[in-house]
Protein backbone atom coordinates (compact mmCIF):
# COMPACT_ATOMS: atom_id res chain seq x y z
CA UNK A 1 -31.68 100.46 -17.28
CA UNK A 2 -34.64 98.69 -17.47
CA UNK A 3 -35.48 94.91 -16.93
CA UNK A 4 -37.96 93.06 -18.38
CA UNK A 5 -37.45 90.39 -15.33
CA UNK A 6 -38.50 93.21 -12.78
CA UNK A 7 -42.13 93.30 -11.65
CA UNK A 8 -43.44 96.79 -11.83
CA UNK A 9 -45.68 96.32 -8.71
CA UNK A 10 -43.05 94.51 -6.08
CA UNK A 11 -39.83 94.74 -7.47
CA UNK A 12 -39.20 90.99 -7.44
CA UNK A 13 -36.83 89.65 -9.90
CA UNK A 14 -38.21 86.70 -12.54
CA UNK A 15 -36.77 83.26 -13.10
CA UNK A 16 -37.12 80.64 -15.56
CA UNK A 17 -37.60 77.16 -14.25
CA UNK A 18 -34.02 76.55 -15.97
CA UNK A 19 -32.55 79.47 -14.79
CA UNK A 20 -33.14 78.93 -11.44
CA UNK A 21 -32.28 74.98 -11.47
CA UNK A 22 -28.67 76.20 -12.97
CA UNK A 23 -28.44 78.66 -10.70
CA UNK A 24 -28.50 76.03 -7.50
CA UNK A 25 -26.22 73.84 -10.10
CA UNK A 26 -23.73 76.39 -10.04
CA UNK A 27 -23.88 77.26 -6.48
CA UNK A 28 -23.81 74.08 -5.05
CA UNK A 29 -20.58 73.18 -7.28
CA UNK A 30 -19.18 76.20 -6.49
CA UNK A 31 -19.31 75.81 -2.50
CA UNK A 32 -18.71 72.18 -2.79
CA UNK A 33 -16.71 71.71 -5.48
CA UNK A 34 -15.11 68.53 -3.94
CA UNK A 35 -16.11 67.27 -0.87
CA UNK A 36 -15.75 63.73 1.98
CA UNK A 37 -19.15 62.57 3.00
CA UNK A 38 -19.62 59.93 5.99
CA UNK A 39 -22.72 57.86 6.06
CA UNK A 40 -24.00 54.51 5.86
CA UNK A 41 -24.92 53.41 2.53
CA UNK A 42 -28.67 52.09 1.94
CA UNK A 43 -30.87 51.56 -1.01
CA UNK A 44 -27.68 50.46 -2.90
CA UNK A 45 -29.46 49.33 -6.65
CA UNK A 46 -27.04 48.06 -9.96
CA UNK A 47 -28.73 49.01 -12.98
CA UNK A 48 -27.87 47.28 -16.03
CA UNK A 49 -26.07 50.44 -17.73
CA UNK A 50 -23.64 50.05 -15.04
CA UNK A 51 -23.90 52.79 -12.83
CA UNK A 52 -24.41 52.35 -9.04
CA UNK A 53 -26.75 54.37 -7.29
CA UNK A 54 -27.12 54.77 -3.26
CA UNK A 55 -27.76 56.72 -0.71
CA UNK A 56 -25.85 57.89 2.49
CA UNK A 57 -27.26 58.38 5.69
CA UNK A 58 -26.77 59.28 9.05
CA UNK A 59 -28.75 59.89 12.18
CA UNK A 60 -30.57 63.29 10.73
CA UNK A 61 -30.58 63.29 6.73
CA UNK A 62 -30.03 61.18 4.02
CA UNK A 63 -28.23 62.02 0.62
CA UNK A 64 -28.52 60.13 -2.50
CA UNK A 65 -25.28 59.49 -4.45
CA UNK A 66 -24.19 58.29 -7.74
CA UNK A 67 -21.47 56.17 -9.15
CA UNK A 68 -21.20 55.86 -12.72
CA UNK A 69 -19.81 53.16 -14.93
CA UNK A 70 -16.45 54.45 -15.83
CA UNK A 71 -15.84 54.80 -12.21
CA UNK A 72 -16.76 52.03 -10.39
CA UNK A 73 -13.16 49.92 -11.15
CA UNK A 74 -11.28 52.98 -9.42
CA UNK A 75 -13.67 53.00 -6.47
CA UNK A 76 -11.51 51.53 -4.28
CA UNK A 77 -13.89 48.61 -2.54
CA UNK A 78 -17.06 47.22 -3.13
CA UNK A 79 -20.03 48.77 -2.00
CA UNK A 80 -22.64 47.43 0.42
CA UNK A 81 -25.91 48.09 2.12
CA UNK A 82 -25.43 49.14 5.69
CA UNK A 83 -21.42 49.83 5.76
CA UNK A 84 -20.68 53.13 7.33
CA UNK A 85 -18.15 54.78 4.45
CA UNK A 86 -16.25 58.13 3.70
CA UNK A 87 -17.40 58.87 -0.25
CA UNK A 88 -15.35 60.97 -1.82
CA UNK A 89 -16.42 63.45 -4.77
CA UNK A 90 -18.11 66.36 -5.77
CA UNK A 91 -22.26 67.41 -5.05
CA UNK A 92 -24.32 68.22 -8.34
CA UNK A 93 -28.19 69.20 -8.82
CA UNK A 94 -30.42 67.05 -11.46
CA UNK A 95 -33.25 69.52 -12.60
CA UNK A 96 -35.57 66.97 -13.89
CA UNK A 97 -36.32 65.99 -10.26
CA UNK A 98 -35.20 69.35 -8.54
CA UNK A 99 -32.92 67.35 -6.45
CA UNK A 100 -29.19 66.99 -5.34
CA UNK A 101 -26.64 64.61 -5.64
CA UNK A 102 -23.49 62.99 -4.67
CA UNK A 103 -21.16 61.76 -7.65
CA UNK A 104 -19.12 59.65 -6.08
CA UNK A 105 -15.73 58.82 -7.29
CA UNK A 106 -13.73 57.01 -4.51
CA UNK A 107 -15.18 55.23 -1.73
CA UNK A 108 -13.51 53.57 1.40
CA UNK A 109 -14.71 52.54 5.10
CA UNK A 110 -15.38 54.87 7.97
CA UNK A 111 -12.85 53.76 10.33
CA UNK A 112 -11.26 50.35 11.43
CA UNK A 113 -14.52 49.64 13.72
CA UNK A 114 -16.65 49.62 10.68
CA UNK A 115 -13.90 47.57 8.10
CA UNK A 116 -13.68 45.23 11.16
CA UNK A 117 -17.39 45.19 11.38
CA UNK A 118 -17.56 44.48 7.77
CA UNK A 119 -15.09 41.70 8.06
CA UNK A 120 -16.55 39.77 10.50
CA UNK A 121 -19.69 39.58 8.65
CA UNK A 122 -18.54 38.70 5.98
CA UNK A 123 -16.24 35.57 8.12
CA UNK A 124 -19.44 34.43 9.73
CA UNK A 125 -21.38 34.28 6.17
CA UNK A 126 -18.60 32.42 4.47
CA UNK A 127 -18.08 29.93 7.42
CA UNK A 128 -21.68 28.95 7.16
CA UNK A 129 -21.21 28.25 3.73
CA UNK A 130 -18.95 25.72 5.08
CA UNK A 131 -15.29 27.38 3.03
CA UNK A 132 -13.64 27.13 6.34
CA UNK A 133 -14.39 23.67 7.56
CA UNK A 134 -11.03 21.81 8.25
CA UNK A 135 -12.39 18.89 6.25
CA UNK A 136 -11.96 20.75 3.14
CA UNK A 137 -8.49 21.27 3.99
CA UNK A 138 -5.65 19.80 2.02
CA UNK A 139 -2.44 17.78 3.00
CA UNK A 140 0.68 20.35 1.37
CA UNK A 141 2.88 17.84 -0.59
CA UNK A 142 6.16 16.68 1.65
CA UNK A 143 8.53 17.74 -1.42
CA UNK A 144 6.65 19.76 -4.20
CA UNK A 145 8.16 19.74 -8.12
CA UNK A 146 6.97 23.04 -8.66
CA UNK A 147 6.01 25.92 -6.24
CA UNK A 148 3.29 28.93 -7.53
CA UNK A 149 3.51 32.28 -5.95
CA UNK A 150 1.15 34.81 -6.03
CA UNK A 151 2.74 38.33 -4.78
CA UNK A 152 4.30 41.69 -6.10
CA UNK A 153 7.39 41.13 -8.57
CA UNK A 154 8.50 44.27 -6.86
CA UNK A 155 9.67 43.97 -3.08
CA UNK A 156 11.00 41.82 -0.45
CA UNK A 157 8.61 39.33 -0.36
CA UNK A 158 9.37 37.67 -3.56
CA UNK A 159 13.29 37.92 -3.04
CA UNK A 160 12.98 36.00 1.00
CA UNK A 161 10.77 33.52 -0.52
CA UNK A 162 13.50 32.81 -3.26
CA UNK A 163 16.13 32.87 -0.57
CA UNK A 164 14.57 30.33 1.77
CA UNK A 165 14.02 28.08 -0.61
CA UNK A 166 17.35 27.83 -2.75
CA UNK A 167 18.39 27.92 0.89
CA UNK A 168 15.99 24.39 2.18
CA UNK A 169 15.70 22.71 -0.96
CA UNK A 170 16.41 24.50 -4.04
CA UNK A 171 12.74 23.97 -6.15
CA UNK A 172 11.47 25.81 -9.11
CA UNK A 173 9.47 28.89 -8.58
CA UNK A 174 6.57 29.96 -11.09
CA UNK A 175 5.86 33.90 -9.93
CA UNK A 176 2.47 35.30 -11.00
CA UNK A 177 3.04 39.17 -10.23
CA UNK A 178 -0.14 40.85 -8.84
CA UNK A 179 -0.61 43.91 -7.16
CA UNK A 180 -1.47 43.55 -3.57
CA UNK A 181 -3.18 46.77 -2.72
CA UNK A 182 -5.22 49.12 -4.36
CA UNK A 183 -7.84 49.11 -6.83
CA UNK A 184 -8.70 45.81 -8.83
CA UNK A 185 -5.86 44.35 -6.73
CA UNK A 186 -8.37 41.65 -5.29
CA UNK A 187 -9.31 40.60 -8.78
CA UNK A 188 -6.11 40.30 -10.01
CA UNK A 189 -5.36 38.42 -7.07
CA UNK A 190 -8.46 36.02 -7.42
CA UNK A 191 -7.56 35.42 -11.23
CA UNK A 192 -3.92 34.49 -10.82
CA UNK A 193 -5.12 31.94 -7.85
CA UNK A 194 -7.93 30.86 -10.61
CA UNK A 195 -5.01 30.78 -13.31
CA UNK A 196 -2.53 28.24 -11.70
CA UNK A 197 -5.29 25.91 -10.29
CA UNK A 198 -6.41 25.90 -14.07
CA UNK A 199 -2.89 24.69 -15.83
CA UNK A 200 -2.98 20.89 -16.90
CA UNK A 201 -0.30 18.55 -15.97
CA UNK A 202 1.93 17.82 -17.87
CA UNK A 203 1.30 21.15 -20.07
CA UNK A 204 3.72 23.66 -21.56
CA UNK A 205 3.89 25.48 -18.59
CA UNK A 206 3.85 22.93 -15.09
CA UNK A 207 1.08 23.18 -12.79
CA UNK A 208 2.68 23.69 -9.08
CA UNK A 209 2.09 21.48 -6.21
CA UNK A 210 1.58 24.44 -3.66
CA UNK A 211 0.64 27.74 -3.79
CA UNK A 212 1.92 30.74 -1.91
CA UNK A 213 0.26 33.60 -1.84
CA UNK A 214 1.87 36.90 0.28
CA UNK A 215 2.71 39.77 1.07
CA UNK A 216 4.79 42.20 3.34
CA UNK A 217 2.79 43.71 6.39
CA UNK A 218 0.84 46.85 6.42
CA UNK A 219 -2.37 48.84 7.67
CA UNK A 220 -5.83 47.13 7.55
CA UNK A 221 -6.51 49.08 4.80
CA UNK A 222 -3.71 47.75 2.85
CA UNK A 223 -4.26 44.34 3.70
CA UNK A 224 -8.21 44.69 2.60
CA UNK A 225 -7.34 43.14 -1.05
CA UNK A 226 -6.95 39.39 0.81
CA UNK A 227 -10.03 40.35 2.99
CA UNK A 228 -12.36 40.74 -0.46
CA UNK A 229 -15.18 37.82 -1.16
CA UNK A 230 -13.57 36.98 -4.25
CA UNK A 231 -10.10 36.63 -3.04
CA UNK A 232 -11.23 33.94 -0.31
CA UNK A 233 -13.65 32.18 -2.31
CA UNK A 234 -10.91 31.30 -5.07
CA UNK A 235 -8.72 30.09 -2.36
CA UNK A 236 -11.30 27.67 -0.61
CA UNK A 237 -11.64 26.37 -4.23
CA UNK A 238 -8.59 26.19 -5.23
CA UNK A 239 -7.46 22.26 -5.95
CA UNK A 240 -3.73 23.36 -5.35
CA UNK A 241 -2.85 22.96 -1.64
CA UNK A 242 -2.53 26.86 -0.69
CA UNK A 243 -0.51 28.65 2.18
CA UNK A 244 -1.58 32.13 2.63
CA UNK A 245 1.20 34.12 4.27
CA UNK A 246 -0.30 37.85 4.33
CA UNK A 247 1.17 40.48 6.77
CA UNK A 248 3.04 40.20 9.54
CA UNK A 249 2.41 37.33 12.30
CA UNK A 250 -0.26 39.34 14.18
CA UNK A 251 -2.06 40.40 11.07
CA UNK A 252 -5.07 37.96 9.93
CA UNK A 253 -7.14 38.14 6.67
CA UNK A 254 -9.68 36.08 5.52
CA UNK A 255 -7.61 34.51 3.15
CA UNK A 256 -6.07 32.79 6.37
CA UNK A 257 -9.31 30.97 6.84
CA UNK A 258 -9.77 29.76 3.48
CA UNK A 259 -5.94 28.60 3.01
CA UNK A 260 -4.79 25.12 3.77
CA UNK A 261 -1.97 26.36 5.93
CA UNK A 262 -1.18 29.57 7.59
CA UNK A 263 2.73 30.91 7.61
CA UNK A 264 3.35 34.31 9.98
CA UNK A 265 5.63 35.46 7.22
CA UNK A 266 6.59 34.80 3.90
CA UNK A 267 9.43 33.02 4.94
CA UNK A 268 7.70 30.84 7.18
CA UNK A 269 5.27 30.42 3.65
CA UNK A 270 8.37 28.96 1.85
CA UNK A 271 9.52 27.04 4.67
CA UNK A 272 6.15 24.86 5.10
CA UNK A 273 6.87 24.63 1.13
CA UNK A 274 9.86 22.38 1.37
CA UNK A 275 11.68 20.34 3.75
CA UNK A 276 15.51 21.23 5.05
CA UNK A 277 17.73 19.49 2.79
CA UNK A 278 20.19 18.74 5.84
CA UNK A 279 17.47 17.79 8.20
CA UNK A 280 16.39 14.87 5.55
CA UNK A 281 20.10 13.95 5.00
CA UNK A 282 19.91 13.40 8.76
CA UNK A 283 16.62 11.83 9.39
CA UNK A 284 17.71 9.31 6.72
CA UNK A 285 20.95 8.52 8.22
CA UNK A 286 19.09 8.18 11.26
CA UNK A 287 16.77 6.14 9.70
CA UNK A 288 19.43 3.76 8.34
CA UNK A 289 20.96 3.82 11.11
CA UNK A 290 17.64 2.37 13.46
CA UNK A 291 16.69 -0.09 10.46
CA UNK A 292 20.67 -1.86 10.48
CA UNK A 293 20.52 -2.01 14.05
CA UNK A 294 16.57 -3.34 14.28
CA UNK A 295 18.07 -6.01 10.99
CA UNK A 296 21.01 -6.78 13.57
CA UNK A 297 19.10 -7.03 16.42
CA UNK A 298 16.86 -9.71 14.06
CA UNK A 299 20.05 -11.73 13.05
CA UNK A 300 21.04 -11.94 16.50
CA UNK A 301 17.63 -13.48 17.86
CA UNK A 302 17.18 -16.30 14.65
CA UNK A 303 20.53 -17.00 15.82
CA UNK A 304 19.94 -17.67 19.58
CA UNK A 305 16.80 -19.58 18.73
CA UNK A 306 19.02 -21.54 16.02
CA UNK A 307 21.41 -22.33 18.56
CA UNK A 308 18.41 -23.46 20.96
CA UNK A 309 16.99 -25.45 18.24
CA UNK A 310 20.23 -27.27 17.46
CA UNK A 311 20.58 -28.09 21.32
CA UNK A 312 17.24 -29.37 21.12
CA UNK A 313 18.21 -31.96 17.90
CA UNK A 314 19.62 -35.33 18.52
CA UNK A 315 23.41 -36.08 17.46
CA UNK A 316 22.76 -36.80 13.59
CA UNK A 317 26.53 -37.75 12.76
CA UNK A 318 26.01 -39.98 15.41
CA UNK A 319 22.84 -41.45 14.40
CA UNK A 320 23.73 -41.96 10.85
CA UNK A 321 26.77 -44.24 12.22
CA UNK A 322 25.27 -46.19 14.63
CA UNK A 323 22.17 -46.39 11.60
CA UNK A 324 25.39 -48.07 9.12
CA UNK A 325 26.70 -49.94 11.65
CA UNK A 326 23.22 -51.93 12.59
CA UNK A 327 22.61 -52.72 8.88
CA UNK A 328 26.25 -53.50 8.36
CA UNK A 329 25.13 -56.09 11.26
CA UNK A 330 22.10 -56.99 9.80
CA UNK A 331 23.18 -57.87 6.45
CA UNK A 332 25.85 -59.92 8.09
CA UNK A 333 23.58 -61.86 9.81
CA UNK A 334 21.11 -61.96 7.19
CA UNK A 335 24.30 -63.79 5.18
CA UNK A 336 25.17 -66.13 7.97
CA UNK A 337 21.34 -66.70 8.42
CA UNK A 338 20.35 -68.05 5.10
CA UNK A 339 22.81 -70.83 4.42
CA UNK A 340 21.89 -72.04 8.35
CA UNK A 341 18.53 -71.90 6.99
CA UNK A 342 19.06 -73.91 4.51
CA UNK A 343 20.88 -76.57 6.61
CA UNK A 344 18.02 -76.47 9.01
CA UNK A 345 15.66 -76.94 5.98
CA UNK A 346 17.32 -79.67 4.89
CA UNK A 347 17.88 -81.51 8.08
CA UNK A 348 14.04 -81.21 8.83
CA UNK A 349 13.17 -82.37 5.05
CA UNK A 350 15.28 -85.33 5.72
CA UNK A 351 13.71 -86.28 9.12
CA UNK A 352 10.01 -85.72 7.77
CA UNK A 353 11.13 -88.09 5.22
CA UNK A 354 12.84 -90.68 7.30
CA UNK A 355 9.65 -90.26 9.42
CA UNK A 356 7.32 -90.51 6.93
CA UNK A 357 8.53 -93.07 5.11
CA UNK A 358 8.78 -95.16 8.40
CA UNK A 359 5.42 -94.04 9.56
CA UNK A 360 4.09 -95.63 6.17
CA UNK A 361 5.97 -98.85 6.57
CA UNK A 362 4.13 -99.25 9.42
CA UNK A 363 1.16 -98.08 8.06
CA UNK A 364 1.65 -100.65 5.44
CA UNK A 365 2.41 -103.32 7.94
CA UNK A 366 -0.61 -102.58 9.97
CA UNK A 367 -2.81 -102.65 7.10
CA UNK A 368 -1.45 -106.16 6.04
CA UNK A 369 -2.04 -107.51 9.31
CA UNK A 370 -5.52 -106.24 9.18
CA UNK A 371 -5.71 -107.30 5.78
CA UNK A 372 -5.15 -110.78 7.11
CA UNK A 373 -7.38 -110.60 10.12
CA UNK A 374 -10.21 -109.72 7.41
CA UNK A 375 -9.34 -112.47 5.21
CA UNK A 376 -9.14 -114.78 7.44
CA UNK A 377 -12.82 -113.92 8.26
CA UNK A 378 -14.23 -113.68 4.93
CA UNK A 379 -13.91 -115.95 1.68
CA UNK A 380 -10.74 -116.25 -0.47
CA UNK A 381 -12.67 -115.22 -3.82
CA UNK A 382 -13.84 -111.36 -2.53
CA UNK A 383 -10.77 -111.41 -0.35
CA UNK A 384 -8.44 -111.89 -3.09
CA UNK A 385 -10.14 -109.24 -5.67
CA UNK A 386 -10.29 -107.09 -2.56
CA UNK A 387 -6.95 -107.71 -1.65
CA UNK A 388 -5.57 -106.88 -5.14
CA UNK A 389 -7.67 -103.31 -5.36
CA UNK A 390 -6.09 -102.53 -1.78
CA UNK A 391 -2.45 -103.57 -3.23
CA UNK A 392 -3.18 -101.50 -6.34
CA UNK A 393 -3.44 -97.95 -4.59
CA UNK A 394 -1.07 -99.32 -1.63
CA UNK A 395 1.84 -99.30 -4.69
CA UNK A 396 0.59 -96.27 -6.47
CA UNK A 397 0.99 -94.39 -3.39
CA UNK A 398 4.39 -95.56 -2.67
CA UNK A 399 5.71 -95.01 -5.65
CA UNK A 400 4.70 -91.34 -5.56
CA UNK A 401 5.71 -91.37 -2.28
CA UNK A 402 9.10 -92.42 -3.31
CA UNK A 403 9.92 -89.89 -6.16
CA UNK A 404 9.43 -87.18 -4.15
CA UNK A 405 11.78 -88.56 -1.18
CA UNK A 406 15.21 -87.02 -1.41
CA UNK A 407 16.68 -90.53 -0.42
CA UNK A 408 15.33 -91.60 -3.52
CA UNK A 409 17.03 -89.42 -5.71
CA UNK A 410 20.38 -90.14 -3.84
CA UNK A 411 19.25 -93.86 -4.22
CA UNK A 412 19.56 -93.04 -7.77
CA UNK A 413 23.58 -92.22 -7.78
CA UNK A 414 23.22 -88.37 -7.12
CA UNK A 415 24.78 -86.94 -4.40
CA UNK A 416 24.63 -83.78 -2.10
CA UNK A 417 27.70 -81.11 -2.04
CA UNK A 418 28.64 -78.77 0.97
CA UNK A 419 31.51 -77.18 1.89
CA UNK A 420 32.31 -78.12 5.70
CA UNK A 421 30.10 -76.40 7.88
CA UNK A 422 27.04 -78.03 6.25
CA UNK A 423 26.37 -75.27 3.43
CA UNK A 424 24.88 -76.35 -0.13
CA UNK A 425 27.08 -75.48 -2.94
CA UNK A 426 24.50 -75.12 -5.71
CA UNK A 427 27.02 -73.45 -8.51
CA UNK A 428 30.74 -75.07 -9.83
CA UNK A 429 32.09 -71.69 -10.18
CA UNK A 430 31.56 -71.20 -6.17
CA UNK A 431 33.74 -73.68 -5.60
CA UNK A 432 37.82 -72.95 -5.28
CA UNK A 433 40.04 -75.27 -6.19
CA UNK A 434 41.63 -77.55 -3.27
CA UNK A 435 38.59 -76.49 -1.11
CA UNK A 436 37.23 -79.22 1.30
CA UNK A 437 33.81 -80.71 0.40
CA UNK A 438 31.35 -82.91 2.04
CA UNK A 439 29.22 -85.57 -0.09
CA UNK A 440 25.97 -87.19 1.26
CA UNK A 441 24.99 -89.98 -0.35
CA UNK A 442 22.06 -92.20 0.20
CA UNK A 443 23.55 -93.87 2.90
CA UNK A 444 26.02 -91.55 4.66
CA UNK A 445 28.57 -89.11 3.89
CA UNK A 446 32.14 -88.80 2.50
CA UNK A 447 35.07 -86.17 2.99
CA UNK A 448 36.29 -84.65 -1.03
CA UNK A 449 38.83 -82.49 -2.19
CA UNK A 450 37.97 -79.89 -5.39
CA UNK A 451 40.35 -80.46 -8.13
CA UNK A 452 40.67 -77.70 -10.96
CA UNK A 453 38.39 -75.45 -12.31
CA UNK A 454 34.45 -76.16 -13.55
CA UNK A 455 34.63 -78.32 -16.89
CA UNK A 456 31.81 -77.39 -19.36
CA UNK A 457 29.52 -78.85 -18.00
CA UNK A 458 29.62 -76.44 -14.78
CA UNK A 459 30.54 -80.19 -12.67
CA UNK A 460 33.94 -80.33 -10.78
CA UNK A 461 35.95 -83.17 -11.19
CA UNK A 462 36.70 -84.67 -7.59
């Protein structure tokens, strides 16, 4: 049969341009239909459609690879320039450019040396951002109202956390179920931590006071969810004070570094959370027990120095009596006193008057006798007006003189009363009937007897 495609002169079959770019389609789908390619991923561009495209290389040749849109949520991890990775799809042709292609449809690390590689960078970055730094960290509250968790509704993580803390103190528990592996695990896991540090308080639904977020152990692999960017940068800004408690005591995520406390285990998580309720009961009682005894301890010193004090004071009781008994004295004597003043007044009243009145007679008589030495010098007619002037104030003078003198007003028919031992009675109703009384008049004194009571007058009869 003949073919048109044959050349007449060298037998060499003729292709199309199409023909032969489907032709190297076909056969490079059909001997690698579906294939694992290792290589570290370079030239890694997003264009805004969506897709990702890359390329993998390793020491000899370099492969360009393609991830489109619909894909890139089941990839399985996050791309990045210069991470060894194991790609996982199927190699295709594109004619326009006569070139192959990887299109890529899962996507995870070459090995634990390169995750670990990956990880590490990734620690130092964010620690130079300053997420890490203990000064960001935050005090967990000593008894929280509410506790968040953020773990798998499915397992044995949620049910120990449960246990341990109806088992401590029994608390409320708000669960926001995530998956903790697997594609779009570390975005669900972001958005929930996002999601409780968001609630209001005082809302319809209460915003906790700590946040756990865990899971059970596993591979590095499994584990890579906590280890993602986005997972540790919602924790470090989370306002809720956070415990991570991912793995088992020996594993360590980046979420660790981020978190304001570290637990091994999730039931080390929920114990941080709350407080024993027995080991409060106790601490309280001991407490109690240290504040009674420091308060007894207290009363017992104010006591001591009391006591010292009261040594220290004089006898008051005793003061006070021997205070009543000196002015019992003193008044006494102050009673006794004045009448013996008055006596002594008196008796010195009289002698200044005896005195004076006998100092002026002689005053009187001296003045006469000089009177009649100085008339006997000088003429009778001046002597006698003088004389007469001199007499004048002479008599006015003792006639003052005698109306002030107490003898003169017993002269005059009065008469001073006192009862025996000298003492004026002033008043008729001091006197008692029968009593003894003394009378001075002007020229001695006479013994009296009180007879009946005052008349109305206020004068006794005698």
């Amino acid at each position: 049969m003949d073919d048109p495609r044959l050349d007449p002169t060298g037998n060499v079959p003729e292709y199309t341009v199409s023909e032969i770019s489907g032709a190297v389609k076909r056969t490079l789908e059909g001997n690698f239909g579906r294939v694992r390619v290792r290589g570290e991923v370079t030239e890694l561009k997003r264009y805004p459609s969506g897709h990702i495209y890359f390329s993998l290389k390793d020491e000899g040749a370099k492969l360009s690879g393609i991830i489109w849109k619909s894909g890139v949520s089941r990839l399985g991890m996050q791309p990045e320039n210069g991470v060894e990775v194991i790609a996982t799809g199927r190699i295709s042709s594109y004619a326009e450019r006569s070139s192959y292609q990887m299109i890529v449809e899962r996507m995870e690390y070459a090995g634990a040396g390169a995750l670990l590689a990956r990880i590490e960078a990734l620690r130092l970055r964010l620690a130079e951002e300053g997420l890490f730094d203990a000064a960001r960290k935050r005090a967990l509250p000593m008894l929280p109202a509410v506790i968040g968790v953020v773990t798998s509704e499915r397992g044995a993580v949620i049910q120990d956390i449960r246990t341990t803390i109806a088992r401590r103190f029994p608390r409320p528990i708000l669960l926001w179920p995530v998956p903790v592996q697997g594609e779009g695990a570390a975005e669900r896991i972001a958005a929930a931590i996002v999601g409780f540090d968001a609630l209001r308080p005082g809302g319809p639904i209460p915003r906790p006071d700590v946040l756990i977020i865990a899971r059970g152990g596993g591979s590095l692999d499994d584990l890579m969810a906590f280890n993602e960017e986005i997972v540790v940068r919602a924790a470090a800004s989370c306002r809720i004070p956070l415990i991570s408690a991912i793995g088992h005591e020996t594993d360590t995520t980046l979420i660790d570094f981020a978190a304001d406390r570290r637990a091994p285990t999730p039931t080390a998580a929920a114990e941080l959370a709350v407080p024993a309720r027995a080991d409060l009961l106790a601490d309280l009682a001991q407490r109690g027990a240290r504040l009674i005894g420091a308060l007894n301890r207290r009363l017992q010193e104010g006591r001591l120095r009391l006591s010292r004090a009261e040594r220290g004071l004089p006898d008051l009781p005793a003061l006070l009596g021997t205070t009543r008994q000196r002015l019992d004295d003193r008044a006494e004597r102050l009673r006794l006193a004045l009448p013996s003043m008055v006596r002594g007044w008196a008796s010195r009243l009289t002698l200044a008057s005896s005195t004076l009145a006998g100092a002026l007679r002689h005053t009187m008589a001296a003045r006469r006798d000089r009177a009649v030495r100085v008339l006997t010098r000088v003429s009778p007619a001046p002597l006698q007006a003088r004389l007469r002037e001199v007499r004048a104030r002479l008599d006015g003078a003792a006639g003052r003189l005698e109306a002030i003198s107490p003898l003169a007003v017993l002269q005059r028919g009065y008469a001073l009363v006192t009862d025996p031992a000298g003492h004026p009675l002033t008043s008729a109703a001091a006197i008692r009937p029968s009593a003894p009384l003394r009378l001075r008049f002007a020229d001695g004194e006479v013994g009296a007897t009180a007879d009946g009571g005052p008349t109305r007058q206020g004068q006794l009869p005698l």
